[in-house]
Protein backbone atom coordinates (compact mmCIF):
# COMPACT_ATOMS: atom_id res chain seq x y z
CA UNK A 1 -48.14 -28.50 -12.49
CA UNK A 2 -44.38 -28.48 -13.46
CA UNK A 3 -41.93 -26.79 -11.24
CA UNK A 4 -40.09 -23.80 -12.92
CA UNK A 5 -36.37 -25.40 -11.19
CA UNK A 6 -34.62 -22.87 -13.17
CA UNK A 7 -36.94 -19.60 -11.94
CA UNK A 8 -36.24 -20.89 -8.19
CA UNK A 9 -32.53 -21.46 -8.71
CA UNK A 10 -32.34 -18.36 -10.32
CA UNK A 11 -34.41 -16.08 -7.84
CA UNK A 12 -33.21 -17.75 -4.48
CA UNK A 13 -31.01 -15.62 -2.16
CA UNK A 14 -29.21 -18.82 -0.89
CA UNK A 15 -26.74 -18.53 -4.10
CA UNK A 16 -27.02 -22.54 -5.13
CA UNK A 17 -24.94 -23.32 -8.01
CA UNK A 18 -25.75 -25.77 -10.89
CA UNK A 19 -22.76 -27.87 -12.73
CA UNK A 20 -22.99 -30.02 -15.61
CA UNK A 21 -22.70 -33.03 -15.54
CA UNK A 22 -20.66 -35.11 -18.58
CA UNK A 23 -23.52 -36.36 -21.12
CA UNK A 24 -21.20 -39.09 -22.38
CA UNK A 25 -21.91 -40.87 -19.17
CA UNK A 26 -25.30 -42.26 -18.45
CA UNK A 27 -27.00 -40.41 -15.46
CA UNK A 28 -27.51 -43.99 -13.68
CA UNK A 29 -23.93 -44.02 -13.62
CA UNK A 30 -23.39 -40.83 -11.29
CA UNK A 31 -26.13 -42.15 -8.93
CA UNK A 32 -23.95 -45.58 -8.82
CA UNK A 33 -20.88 -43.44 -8.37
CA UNK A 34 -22.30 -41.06 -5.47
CA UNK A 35 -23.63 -44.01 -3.79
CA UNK A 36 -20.33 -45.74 -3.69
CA UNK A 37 -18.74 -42.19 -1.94
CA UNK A 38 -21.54 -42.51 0.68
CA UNK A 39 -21.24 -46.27 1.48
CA UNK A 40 -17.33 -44.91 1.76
CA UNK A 41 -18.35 -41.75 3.63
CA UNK A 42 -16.40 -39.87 1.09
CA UNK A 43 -16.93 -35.70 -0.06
CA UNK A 44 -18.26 -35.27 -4.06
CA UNK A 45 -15.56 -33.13 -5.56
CA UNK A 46 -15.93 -30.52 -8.56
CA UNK A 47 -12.95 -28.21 -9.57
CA UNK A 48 -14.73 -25.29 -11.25
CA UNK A 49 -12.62 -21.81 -12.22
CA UNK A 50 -14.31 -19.36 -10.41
CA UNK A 51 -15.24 -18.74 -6.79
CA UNK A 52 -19.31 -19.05 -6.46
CA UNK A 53 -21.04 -16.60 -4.58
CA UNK A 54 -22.40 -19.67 -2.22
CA UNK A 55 -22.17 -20.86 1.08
CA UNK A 56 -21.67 -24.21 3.07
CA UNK A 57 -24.83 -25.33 3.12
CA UNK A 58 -26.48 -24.21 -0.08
CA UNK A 59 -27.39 -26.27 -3.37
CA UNK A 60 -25.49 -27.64 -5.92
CA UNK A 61 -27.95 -28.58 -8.78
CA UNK A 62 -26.48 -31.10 -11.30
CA UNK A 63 -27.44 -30.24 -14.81
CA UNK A 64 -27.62 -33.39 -17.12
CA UNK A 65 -28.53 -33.00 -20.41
CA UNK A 66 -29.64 -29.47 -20.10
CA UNK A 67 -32.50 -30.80 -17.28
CA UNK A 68 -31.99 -30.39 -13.28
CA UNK A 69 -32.14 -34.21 -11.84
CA UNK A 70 -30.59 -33.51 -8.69
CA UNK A 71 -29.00 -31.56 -5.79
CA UNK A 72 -26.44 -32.13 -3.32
CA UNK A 73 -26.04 -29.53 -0.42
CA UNK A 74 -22.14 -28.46 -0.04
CA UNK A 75 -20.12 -28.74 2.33
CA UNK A 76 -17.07 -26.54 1.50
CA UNK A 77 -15.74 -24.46 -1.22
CA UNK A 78 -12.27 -23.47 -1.00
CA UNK A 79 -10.07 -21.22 -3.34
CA UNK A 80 -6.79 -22.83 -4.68
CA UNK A 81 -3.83 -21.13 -6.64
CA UNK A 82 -6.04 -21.61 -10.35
CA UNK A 83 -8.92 -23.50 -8.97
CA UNK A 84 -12.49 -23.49 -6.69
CA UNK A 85 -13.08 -26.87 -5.10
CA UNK A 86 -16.49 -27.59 -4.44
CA UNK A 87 -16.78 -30.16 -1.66
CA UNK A 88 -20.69 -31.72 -1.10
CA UNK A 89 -22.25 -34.61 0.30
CA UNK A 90 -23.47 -37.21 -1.81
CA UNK A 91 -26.49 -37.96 -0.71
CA UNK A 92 -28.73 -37.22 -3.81
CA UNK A 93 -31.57 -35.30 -3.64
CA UNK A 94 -33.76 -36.01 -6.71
CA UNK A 95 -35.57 -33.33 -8.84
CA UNK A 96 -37.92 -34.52 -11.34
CA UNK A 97 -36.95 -32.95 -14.83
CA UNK A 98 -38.84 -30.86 -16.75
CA UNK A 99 -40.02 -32.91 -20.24
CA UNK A 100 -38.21 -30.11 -22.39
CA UNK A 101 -34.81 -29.22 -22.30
CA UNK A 102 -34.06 -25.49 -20.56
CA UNK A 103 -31.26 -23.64 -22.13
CA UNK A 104 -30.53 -21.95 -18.86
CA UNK A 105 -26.64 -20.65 -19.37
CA UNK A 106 -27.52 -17.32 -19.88
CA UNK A 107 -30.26 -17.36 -17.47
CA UNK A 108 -28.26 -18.53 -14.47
CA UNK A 109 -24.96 -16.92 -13.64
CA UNK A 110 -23.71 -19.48 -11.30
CA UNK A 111 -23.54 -22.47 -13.33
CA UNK A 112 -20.13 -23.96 -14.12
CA UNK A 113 -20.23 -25.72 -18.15
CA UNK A 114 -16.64 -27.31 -18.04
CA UNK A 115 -15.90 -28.69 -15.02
CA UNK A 116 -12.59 -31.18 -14.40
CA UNK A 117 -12.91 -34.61 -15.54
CA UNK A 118 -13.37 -37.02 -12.78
């Protein structure tokens, strides 16, 4: 039975955040990329515009392709001047996708469509 990612994300009191992740990269090459910032013992980094509602600690789902692959659990978010950085650990937690896409912008109200470039 498939997992309804989107129902949990949206329903859990832990306030995870999704982010998008850049389609014109393949998704093997984020997994190469997070591996390399383990092996260096190095933070993930997202700028996003707004200040989550989320914790150290919580989820950060990464949206590829309109499907959840993944999670990393963050480790700090911290409010600059114009700008959120989100701070997480990159050890990937994997989430197998659902075999549809979910359209789940509207559904989710902490999910972050633009993020900086890396």
């Amino acid at each position: 039975m498939e997992r309804d990612i989107i129902r949990e994300i949206s329903e859990s009191k832990n306030r995870d955040i999704v982010i998008h992740m850049d389609s014109e990269k393949h998704w093997s090459e984020y997994i190469v990329f997070l591996n390399s910032l383990k092996e260096s013992d190095l933070f993930y980094e997202r700028v996003v515009s707004e200040l989550p509602k989320s914790n150290k600690g919580s989820r950060c789902y990464l949206s590829y392709n309109n499907k959840i692959y993944a999670w990393l659990e963050i480790y700090s978010i911290t409010k600059k001047v114009n700008s959120v950085l989100i701070q997480m650990f990159p050890y990937l937690n994997l989430v197998f996708p659902s075999l549809e896409n979910t359209d789940f912008k509207e559904d989710y109200r902490y999910f972050y469509d633009n993020p900086s470039k890396q």
